[in-house]
Protein backbone atom coordinates (compact mmCIF):
# COMPACT_ATOMS: atom_id res chain seq x y z
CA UNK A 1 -16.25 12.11 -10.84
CA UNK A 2 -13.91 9.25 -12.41
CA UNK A 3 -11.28 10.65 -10.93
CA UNK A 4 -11.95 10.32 -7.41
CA UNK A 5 -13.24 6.55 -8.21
CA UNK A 6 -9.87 4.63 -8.17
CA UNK A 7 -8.32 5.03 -4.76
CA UNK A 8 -11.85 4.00 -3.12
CA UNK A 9 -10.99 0.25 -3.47
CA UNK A 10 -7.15 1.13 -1.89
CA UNK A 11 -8.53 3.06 0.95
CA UNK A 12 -11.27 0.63 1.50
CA UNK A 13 -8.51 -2.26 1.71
CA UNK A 14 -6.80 -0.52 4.02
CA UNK A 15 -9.82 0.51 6.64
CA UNK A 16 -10.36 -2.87 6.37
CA UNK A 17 -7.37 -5.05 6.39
CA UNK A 18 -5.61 -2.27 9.51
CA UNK A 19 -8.73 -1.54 11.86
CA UNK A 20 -11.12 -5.08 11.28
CA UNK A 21 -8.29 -7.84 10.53
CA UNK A 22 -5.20 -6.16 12.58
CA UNK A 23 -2.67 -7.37 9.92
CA UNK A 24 1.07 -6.26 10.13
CA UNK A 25 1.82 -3.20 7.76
CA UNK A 26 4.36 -5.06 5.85
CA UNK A 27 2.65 -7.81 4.99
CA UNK A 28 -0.64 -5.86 4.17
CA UNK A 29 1.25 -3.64 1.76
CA UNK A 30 2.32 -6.43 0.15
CA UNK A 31 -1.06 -7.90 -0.06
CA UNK A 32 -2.36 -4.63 -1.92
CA UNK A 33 0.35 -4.38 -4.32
CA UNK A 34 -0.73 -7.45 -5.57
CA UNK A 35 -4.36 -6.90 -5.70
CA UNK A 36 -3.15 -4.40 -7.71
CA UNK A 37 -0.65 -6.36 -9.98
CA UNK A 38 1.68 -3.93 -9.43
CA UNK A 39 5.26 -5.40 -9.74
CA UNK A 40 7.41 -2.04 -9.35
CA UNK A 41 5.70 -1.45 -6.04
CA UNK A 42 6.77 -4.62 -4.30
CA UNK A 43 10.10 -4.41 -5.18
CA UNK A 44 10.16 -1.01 -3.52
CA UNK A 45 8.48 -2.47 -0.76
CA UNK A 46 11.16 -5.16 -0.07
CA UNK A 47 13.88 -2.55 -0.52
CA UNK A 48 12.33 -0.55 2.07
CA UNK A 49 11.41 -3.50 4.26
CA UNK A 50 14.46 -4.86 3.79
CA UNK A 51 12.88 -8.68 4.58
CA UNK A 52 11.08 -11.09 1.89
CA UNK A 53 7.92 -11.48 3.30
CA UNK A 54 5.96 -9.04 1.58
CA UNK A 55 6.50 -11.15 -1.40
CA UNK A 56 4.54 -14.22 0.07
CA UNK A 57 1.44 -12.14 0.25
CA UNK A 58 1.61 -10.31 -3.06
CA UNK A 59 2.27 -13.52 -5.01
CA UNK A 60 -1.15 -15.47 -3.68
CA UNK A 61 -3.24 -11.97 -4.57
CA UNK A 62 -1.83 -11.10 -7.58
CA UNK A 63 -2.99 -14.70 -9.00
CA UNK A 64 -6.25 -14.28 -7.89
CA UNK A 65 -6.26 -10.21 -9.21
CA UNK A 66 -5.03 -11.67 -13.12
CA UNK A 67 -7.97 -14.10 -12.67
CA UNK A 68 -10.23 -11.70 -11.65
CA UNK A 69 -9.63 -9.05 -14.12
CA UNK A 70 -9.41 -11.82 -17.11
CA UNK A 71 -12.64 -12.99 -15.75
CA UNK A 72 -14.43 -9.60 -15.33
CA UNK A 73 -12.73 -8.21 -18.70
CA UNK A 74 -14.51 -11.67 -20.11
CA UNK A 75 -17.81 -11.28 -19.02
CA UNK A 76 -18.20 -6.99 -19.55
CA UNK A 77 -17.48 -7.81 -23.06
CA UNK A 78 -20.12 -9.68 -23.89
């Protein structure tokens, strides 16, 4: 069961930010790597892309992902 747990907020992003908001795949990737805070990925995605703009969306959502998780980890320990 834990195992099949950590893509569901991934694929949910996805469903979401593709079908509901329409957003452009490069910049959405970019987005979710840094919900993630997942530096190796963007630079991949910038090779790939070949353009900087992925980097404008992972840098505002991997702020607010550090915050989250130092705020979460906070509050499940005590």
């Amino acid at each position: 069961m834990n195992i099949s747990l950590p893509p569901y907020p991934n694929v949910l992003g996805i469903i979401f930010g593709r079908l509901i908001l329409k957003l452009d795949y490069v910049l959405f990737l970019g987005a979710l790597t840094g919900m993630e805070t997942i530096t190796p990925s963007l630079q991949v995605l910038k090779n790939e892309a070949e353009i900087a703009p992925p980097a404008l969306r992972y840098t505002v959502t991997y702020a607010l992902g550090n915050f989250i998780l130092t705020l979460l980890g906070t509050l499940v320990i005590h």
